[in-house]
PDB file of N, CA and C in Angstrom:
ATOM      1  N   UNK A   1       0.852  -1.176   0.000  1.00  0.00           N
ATOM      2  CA  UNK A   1       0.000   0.000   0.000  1.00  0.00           C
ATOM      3  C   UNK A   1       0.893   1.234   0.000  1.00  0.00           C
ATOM      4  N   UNK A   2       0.783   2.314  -0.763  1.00  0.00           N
ATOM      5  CA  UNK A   2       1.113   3.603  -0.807  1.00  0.00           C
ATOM      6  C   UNK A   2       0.141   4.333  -0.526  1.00  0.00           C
ATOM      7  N   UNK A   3       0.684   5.840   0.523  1.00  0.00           N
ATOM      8  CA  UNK A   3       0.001   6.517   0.893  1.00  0.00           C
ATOM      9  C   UNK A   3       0.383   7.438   0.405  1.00  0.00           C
ATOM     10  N   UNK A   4      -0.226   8.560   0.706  1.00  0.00           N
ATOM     11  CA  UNK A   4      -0.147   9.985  -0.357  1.00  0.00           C
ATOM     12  C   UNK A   4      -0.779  10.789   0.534  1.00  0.00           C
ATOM     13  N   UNK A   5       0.112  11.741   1.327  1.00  0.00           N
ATOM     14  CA  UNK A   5      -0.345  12.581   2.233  1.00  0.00           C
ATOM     15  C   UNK A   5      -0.187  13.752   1.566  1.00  0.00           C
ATOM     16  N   UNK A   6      -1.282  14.650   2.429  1.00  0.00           N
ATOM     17  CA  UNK A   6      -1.016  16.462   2.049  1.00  0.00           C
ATOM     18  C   UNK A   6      -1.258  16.940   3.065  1.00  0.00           C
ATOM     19  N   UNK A   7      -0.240  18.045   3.441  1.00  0.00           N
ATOM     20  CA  UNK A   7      -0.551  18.813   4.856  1.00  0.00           C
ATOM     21  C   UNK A   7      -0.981  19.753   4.188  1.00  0.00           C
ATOM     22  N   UNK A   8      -1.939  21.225   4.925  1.00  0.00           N
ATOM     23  CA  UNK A   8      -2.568  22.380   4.409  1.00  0.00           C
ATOM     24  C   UNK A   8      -3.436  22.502   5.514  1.00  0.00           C
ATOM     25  N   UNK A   9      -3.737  23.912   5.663  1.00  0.00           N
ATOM     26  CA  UNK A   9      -4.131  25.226   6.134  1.00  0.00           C
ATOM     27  C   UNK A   9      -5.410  25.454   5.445  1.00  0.00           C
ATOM     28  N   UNK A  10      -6.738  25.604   5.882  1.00  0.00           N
ATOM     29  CA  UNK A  10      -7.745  26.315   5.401  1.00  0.00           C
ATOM     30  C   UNK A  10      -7.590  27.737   4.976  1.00  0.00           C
ATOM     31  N   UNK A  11      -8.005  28.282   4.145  1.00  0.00           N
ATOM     32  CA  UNK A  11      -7.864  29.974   3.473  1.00  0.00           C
ATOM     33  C   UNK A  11      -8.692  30.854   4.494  1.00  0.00           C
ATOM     34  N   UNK A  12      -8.356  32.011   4.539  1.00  0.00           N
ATOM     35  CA  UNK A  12      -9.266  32.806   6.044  1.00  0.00           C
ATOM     36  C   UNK A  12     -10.673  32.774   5.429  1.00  0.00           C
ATOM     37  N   UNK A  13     -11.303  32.502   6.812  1.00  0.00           N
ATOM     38  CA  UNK A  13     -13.097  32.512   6.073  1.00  0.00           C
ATOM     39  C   UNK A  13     -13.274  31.474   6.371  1.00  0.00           C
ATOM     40  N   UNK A  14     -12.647  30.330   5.710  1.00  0.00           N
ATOM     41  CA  UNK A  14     -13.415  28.966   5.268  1.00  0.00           C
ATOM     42  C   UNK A  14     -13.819  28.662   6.647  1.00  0.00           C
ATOM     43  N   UNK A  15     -14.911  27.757   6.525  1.00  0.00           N
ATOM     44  CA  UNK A  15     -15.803  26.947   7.505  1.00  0.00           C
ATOM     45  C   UNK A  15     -15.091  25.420   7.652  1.00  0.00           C
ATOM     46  N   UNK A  16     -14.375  24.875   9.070  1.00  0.00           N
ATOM     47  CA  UNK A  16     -13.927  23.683   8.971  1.00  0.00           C
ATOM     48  C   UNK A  16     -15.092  22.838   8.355  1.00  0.00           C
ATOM     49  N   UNK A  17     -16.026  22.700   8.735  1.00  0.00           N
ATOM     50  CA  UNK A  17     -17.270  21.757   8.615  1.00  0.00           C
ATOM     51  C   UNK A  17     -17.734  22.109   6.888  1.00  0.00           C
ATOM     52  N   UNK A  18     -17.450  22.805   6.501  1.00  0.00           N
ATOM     53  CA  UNK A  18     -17.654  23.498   5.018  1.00  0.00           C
ATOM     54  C   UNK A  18     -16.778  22.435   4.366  1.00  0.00           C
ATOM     55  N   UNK A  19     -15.318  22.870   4.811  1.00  0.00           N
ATOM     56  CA  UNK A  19     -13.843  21.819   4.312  1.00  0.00           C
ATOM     57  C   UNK A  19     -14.915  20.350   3.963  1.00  0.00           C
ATOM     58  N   UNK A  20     -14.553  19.565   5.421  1.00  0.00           N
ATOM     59  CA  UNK A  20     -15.218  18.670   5.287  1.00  0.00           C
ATOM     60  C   UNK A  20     -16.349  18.058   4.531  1.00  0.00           C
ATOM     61  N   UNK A  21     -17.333  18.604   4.021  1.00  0.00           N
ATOM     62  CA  UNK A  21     -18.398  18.177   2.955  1.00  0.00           C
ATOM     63  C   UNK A  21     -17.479  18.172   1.711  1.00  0.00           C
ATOM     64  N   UNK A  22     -17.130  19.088   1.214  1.00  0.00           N
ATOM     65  CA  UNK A  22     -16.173  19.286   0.465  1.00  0.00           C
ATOM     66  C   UNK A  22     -15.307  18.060   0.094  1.00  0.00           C
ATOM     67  N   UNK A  23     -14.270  17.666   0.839  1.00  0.00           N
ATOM     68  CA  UNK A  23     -13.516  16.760   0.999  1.00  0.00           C
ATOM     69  C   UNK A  23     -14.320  15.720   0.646  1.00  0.00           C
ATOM     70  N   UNK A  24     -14.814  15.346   1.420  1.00  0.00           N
ATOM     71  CA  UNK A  24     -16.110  13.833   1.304  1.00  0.00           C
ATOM     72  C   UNK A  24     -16.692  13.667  -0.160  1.00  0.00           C
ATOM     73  N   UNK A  25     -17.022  14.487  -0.736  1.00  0.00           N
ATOM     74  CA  UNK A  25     -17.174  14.729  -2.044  1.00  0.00           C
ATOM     75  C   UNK A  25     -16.271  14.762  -2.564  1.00  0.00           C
ATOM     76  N   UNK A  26     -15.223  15.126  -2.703  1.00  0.00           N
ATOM     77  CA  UNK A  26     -13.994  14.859  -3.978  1.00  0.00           C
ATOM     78  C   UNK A  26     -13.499  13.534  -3.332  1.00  0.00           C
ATOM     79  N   UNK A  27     -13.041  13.042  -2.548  1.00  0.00           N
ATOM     80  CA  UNK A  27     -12.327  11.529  -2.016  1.00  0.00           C
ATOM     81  C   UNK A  27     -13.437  11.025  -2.121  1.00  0.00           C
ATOM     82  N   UNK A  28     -14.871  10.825  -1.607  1.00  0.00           N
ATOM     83  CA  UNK A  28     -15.826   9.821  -2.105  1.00  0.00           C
ATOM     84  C   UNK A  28     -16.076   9.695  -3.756  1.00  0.00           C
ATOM     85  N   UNK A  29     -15.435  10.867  -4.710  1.00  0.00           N
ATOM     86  CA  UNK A  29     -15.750  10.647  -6.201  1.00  0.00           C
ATOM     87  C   UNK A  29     -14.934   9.467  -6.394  1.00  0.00           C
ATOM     88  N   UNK A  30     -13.394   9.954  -6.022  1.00  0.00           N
ATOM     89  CA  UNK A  30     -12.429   9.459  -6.369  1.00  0.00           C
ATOM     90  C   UNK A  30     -12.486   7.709  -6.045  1.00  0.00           C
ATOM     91  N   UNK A  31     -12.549   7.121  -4.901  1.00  0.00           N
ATOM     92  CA  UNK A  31     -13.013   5.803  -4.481  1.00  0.00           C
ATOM     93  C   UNK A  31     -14.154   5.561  -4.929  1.00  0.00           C
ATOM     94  N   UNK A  32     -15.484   5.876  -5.023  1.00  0.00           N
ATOM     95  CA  UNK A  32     -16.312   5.251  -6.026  1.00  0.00           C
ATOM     96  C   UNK A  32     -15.995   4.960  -7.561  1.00  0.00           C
ATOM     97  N   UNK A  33     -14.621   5.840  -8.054  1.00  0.00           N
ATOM     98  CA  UNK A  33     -14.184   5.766  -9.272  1.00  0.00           C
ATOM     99  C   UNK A  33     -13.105   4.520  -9.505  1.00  0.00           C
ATOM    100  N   UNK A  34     -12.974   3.868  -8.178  1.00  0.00           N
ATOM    101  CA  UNK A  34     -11.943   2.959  -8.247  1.00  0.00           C
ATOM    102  C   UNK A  34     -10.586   3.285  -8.060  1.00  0.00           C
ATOM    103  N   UNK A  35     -10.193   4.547  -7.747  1.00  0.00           N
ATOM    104  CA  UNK A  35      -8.800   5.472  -8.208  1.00  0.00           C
ATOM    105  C   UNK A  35      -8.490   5.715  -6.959  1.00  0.00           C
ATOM    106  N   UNK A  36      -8.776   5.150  -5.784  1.00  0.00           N
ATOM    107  CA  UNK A  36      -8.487   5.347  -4.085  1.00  0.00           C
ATOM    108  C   UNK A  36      -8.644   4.160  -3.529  1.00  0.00           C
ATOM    109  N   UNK A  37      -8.079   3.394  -2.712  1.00  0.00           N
ATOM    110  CA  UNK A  37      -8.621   2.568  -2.002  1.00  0.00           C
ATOM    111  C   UNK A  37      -8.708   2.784  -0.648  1.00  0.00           C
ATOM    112  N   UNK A  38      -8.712   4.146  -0.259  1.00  0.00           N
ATOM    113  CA  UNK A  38      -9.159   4.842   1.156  1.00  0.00           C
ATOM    114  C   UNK A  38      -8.367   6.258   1.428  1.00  0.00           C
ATOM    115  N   UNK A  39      -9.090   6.663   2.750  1.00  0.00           N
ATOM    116  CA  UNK A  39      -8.403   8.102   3.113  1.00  0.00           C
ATOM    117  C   UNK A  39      -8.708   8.735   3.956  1.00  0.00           C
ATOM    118  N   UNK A  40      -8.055   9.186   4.755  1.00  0.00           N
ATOM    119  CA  UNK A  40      -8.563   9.740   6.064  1.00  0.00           C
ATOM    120  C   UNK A  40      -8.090  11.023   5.826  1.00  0.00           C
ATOM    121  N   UNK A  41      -8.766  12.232   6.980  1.00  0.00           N
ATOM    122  CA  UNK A  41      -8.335  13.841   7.459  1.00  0.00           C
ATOM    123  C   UNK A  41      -8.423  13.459   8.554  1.00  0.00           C
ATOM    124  N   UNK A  42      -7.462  14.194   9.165  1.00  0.00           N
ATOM    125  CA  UNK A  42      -6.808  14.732  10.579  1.00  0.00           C
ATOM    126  C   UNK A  42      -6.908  16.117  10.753  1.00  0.00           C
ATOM    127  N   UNK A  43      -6.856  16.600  11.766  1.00  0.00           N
ATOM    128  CA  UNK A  43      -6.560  17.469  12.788  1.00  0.00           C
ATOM    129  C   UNK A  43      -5.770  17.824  13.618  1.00  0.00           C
ATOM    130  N   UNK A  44      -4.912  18.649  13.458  1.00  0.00           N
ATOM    131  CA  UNK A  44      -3.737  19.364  14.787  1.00  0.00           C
ATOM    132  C   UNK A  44      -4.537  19.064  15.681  1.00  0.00           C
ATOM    133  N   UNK A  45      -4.388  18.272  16.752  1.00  0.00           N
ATOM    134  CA  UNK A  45      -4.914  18.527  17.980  1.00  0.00           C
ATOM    135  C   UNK A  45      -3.820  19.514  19.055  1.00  0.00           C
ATOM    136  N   UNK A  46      -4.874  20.309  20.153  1.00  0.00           N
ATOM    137  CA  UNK A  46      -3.692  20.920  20.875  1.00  0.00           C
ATOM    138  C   UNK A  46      -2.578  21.533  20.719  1.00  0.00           C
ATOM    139  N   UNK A  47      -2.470  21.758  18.982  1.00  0.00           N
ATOM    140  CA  UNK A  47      -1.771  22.864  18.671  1.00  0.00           C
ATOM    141  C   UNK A  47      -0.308  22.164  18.538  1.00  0.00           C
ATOM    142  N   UNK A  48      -0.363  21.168  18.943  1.00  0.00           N
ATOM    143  CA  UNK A  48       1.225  19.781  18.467  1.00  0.00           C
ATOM    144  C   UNK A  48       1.445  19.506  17.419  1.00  0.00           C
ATOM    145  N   UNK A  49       2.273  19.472  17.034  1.00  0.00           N
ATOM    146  CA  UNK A  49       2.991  19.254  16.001  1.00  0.00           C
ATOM    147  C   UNK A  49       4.361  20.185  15.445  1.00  0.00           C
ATOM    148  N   UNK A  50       5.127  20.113  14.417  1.00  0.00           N
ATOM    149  CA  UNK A  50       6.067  20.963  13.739  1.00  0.00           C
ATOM    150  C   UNK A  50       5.316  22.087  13.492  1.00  0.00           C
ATOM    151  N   UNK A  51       5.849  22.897  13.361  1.00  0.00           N
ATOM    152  CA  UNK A  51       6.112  24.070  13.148  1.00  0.00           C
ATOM    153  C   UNK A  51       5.934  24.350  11.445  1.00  0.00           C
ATOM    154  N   UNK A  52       6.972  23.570  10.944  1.00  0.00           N
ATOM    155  CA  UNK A  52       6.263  23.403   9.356  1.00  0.00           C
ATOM    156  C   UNK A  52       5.374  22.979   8.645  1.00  0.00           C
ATOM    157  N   UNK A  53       4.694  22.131   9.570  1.00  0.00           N
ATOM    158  CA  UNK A  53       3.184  21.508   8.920  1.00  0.00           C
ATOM    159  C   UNK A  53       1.991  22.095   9.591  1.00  0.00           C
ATOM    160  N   UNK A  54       1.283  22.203   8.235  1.00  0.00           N
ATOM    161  CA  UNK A  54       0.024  23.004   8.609  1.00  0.00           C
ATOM    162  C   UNK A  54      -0.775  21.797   9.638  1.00  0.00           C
ATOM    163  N   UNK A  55      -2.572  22.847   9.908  1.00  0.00           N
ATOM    164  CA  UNK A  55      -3.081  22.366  10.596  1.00  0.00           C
ATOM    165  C   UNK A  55      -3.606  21.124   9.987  1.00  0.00           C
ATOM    166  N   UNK A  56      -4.110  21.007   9.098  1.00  0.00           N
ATOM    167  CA  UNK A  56      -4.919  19.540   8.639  1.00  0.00           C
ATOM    168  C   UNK A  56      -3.875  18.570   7.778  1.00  0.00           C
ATOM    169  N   UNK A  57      -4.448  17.408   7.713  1.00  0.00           N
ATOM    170  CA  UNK A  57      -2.790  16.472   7.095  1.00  0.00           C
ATOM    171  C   UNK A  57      -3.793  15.014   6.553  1.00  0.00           C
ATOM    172  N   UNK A  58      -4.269  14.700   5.383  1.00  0.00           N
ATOM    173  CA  UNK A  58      -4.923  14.057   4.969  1.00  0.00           C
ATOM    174  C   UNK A  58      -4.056  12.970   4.219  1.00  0.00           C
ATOM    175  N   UNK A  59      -4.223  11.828   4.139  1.00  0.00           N
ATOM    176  CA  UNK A  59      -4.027  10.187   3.694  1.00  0.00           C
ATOM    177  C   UNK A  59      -4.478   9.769   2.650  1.00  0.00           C
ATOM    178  N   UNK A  60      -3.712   9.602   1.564  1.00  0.00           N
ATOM    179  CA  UNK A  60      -5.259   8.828   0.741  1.00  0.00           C
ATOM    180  C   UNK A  60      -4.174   7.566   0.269  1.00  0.00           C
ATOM    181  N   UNK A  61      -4.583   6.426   0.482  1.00  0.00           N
ATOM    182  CA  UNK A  61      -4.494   5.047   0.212  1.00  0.00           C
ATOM    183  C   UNK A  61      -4.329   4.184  -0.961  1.00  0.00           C
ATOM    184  N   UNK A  62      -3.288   4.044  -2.105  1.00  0.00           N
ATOM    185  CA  UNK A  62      -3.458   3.723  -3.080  1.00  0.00           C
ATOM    186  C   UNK A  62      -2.800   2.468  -3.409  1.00  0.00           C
ATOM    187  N   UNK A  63      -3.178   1.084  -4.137  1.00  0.00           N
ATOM    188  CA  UNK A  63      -2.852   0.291  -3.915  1.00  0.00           C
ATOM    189  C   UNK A  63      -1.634  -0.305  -5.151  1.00  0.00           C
ATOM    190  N   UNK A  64      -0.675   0.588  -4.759  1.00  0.00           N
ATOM    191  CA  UNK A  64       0.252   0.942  -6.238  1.00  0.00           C
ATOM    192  C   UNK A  64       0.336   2.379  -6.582  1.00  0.00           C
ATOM    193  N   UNK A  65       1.619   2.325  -7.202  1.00  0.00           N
ATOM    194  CA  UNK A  65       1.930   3.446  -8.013  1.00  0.00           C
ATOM    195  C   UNK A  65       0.725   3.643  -9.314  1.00  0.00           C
ATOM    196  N   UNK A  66       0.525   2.460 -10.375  1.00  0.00           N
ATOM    197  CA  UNK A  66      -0.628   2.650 -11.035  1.00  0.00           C
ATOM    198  C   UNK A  66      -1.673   3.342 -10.792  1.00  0.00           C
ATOM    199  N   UNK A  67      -2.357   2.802  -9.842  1.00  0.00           N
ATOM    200  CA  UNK A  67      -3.831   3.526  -8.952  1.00  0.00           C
ATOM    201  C   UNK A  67      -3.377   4.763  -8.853  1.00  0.00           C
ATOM    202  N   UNK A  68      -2.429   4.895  -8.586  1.00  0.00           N
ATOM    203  CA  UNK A  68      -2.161   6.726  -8.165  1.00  0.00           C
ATOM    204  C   UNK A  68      -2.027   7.239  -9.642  1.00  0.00           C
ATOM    205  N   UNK A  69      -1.727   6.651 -10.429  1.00  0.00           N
ATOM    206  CA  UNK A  69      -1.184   7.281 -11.908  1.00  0.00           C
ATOM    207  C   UNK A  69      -2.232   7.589 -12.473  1.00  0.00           C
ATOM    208  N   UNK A  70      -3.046   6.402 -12.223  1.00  0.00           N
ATOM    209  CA  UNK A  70      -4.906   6.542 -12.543  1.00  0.00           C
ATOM    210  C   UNK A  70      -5.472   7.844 -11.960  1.00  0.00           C
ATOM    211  N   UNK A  71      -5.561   7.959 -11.018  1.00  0.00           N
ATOM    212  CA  UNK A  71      -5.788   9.000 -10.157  1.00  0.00           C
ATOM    213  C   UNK A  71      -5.473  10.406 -10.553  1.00  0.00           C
ATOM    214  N   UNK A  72      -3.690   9.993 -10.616  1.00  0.00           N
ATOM    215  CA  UNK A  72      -3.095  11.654 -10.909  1.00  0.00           C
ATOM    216  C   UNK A  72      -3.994  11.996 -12.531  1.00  0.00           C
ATOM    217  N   UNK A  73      -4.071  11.288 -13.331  1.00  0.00           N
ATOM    218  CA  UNK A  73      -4.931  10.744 -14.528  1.00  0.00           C
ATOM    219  C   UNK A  73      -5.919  11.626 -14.916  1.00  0.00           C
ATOM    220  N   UNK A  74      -7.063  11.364 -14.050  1.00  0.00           N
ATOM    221  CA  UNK A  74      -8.226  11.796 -13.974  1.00  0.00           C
ATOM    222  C   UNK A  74      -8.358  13.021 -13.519  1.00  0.00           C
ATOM    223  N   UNK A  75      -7.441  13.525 -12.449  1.00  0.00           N
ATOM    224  CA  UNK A  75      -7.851  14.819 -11.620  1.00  0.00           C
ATOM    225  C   UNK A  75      -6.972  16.144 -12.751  1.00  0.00           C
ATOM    226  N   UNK A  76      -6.062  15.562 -13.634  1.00  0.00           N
ATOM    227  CA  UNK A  76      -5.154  16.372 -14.453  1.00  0.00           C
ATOM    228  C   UNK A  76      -6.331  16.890 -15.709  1.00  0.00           C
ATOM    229  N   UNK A  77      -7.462  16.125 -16.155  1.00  0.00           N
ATOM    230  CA  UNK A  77      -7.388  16.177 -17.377  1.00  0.00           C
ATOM    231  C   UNK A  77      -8.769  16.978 -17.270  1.00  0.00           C
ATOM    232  N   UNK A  78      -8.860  17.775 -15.937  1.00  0.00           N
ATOM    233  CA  UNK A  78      -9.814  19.132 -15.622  1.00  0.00           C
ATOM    234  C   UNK A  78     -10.846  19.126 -16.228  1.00  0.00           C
ATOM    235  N   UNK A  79     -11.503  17.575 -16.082  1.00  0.00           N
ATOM    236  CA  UNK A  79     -12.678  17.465 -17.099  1.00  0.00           C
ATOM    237  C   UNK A  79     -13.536  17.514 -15.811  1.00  0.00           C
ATOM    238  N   UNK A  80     -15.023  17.724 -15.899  1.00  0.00           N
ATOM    239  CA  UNK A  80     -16.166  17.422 -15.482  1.00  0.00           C
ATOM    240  C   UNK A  80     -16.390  15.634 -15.288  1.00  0.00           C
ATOM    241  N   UNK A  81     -16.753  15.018 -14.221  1.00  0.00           N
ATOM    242  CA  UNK A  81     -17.106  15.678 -13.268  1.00  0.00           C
ATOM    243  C   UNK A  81     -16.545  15.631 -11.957  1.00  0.00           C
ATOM    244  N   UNK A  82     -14.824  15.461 -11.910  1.00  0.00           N
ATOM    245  CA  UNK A  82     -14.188  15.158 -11.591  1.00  0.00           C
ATOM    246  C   UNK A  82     -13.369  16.761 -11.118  1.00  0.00           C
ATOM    247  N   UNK A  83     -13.381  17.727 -12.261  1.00  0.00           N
ATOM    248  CA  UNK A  83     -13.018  18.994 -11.999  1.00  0.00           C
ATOM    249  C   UNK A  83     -13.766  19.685 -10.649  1.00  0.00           C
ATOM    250  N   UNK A  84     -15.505  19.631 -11.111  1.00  0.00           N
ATOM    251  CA  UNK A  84     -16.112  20.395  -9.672  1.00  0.00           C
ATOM    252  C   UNK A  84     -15.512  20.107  -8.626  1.00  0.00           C
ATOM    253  N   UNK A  85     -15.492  18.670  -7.914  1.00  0.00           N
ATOM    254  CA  UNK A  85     -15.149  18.194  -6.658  1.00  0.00           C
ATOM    255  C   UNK A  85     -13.848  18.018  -6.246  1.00  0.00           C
ATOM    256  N   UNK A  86     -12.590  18.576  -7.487  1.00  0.00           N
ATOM    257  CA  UNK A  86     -11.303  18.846  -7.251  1.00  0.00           C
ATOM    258  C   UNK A  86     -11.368  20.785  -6.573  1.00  0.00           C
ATOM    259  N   UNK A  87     -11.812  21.341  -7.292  1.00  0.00           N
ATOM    260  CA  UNK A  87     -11.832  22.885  -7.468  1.00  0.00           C
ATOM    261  C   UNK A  87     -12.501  22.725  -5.918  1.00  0.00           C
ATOM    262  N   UNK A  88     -13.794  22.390  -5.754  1.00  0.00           N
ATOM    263  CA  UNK A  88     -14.523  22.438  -4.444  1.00  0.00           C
ATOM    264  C   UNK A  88     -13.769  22.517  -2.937  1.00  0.00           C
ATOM    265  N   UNK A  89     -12.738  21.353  -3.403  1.00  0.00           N
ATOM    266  CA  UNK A  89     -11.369  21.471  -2.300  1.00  0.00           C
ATOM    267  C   UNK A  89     -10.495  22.321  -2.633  1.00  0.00           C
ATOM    268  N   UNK A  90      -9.676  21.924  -3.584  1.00  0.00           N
ATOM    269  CA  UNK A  90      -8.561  23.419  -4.024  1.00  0.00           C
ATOM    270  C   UNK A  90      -8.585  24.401  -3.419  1.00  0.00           C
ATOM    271  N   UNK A  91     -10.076  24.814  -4.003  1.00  0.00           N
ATOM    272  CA  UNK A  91     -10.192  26.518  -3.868  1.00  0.00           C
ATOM    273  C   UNK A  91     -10.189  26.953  -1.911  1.00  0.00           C
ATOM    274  N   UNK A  92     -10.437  26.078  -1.205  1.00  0.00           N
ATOM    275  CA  UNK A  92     -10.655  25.909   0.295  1.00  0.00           C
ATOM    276  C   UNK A  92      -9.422  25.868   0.697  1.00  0.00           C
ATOM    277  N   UNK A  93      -7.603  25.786   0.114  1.00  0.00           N
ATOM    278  CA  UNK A  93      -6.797  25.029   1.257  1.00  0.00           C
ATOM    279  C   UNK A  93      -5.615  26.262   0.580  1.00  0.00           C
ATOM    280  N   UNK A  94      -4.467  26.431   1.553  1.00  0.00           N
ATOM    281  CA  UNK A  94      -3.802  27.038   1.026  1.00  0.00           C
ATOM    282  C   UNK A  94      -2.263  26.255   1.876  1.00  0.00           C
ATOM    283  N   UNK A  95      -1.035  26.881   1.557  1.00  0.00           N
ATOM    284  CA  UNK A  95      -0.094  26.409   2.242  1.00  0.00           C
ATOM    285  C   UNK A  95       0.622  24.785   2.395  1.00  0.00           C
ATOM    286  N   UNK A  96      -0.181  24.070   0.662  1.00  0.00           N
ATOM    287  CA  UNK A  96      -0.236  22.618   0.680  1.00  0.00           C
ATOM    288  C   UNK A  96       1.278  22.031   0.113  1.00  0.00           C
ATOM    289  N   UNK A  97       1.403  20.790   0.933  1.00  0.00           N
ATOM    290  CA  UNK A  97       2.346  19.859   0.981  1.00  0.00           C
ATOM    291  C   UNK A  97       2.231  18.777   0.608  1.00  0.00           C
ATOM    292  N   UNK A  98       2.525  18.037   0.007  1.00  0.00           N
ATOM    293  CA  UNK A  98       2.799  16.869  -0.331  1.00  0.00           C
ATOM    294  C   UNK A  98       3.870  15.680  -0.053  1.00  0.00           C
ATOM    295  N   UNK A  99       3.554  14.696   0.318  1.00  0.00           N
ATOM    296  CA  UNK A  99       4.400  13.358   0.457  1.00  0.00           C
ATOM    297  C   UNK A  99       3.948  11.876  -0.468  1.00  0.00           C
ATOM    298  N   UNK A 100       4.518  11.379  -0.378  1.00  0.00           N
ATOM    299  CA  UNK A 100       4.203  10.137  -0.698  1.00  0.00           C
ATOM    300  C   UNK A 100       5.151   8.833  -0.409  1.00  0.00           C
ATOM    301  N   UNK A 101       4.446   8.023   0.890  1.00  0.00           N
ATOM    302  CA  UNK A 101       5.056   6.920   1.442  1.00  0.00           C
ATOM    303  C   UNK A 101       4.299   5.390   0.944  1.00  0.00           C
ATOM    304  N   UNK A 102       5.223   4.631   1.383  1.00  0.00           N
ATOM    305  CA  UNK A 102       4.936   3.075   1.357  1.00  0.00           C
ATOM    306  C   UNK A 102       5.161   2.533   2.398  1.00  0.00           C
ATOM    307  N   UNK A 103       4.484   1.343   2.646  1.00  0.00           N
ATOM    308  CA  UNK A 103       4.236   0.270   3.568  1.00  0.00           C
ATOM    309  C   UNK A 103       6.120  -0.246   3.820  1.00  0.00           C
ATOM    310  N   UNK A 104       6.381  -0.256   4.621  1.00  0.00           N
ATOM    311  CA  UNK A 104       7.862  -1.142   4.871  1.00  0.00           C
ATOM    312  C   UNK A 104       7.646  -2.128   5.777  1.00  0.00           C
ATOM    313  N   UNK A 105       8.316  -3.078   5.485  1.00  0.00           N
ATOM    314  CA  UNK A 105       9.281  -3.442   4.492  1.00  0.00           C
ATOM    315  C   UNK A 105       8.485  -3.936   3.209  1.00  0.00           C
ATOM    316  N   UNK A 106       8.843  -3.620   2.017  1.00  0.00           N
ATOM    317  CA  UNK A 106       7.716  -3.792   0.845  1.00  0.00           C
ATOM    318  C   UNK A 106       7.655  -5.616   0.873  1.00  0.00           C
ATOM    319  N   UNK A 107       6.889  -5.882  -0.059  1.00  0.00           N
ATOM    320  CA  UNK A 107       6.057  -7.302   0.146  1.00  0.00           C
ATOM    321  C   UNK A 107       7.014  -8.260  -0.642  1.00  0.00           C
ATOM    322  N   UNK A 108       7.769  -7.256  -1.764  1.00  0.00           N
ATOM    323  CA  UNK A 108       8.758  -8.270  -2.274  1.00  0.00           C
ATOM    324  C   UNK A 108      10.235  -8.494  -2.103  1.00  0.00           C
ATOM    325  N   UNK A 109      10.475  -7.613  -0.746  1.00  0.00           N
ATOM    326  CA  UNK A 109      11.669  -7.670  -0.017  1.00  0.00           C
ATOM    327  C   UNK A 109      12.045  -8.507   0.399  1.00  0.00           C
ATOM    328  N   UNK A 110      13.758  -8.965   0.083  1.00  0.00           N
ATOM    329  CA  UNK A 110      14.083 -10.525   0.578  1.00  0.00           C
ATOM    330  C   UNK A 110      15.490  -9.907   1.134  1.00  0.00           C
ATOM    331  N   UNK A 111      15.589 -10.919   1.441  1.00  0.00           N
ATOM    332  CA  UNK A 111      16.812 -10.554   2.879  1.00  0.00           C
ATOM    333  C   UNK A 111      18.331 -11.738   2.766  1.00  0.00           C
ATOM    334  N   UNK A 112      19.540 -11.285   3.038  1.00  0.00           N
ATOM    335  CA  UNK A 112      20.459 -11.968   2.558  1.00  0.00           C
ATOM    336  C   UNK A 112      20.834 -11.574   1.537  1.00  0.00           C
ATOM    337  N   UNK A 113      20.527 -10.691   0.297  1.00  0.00           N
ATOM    338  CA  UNK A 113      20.860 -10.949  -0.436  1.00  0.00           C
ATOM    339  C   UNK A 113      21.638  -9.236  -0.855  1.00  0.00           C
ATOM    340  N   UNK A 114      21.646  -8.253   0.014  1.00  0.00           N
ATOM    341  CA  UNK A 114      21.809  -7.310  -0.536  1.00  0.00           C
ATOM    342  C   UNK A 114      23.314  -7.083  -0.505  1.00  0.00           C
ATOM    343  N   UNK A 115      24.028  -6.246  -1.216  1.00  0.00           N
ATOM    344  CA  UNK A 115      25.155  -5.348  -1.813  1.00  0.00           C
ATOM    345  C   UNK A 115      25.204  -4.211  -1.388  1.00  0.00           C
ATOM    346  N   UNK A 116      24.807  -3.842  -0.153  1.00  0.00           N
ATOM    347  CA  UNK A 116      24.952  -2.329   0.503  1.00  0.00           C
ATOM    348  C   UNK A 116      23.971  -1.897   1.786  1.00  0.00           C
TER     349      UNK A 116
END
């Protein structure tokens, strides 16, 4: 499993609970489309954390690099109806980060045998 995090900051104004519908709608497009196989949002609690990462820090679950390629795919090619529920979030977050991790030790890792 690969994950695909983004940290980000709501824009002044926005409504957390606003975010949220929002969100639910573009990640529920995306997994009903087959192009997610899950995803969670978080919350700074208590104001913990770095200093460099914003307040919210979201997950999304992909089962392969493919699925994500699929993904990156669909959300690039700013079509309908896939554009509304990208823009719907977009336009809500500012200050965004990106990562992208994997499960360790990967599934086809073998041992003994390495050169470094």
């Amino acid at each position: 499993m690969d994950i695909y995090h983004g940290w980000f900051d709501l824009k002044p104004g926005v409504r957390d609970l606003d975010f949220v519908a929002a969100m639910e709608r573009y990640m529920g497009h995306l997994e009903g489309q087959g192009l997610i196989a899950g995803w969670r949002l978080m919350r700074r609690k208590l104001g913990l954390g770095p200093t460099d990462l914003a307040e919210f820090h979201l997950m999304i679950e992909v089962e392969g690099l493919a699925q994500l390629d699929l993904a990156f795919g669909q959300v690039a090619s700013r079509a309908e109806p896939v554009e509304e529920v990208h823009h719907g979030v977009n336009s809500l977050v500012r200050n965004v980060r990106f990562a992208l991790y994997r499960d360790f030790p990967d599934p086809v890792r073998q041992s003994g045998q390495e050169r470094f």
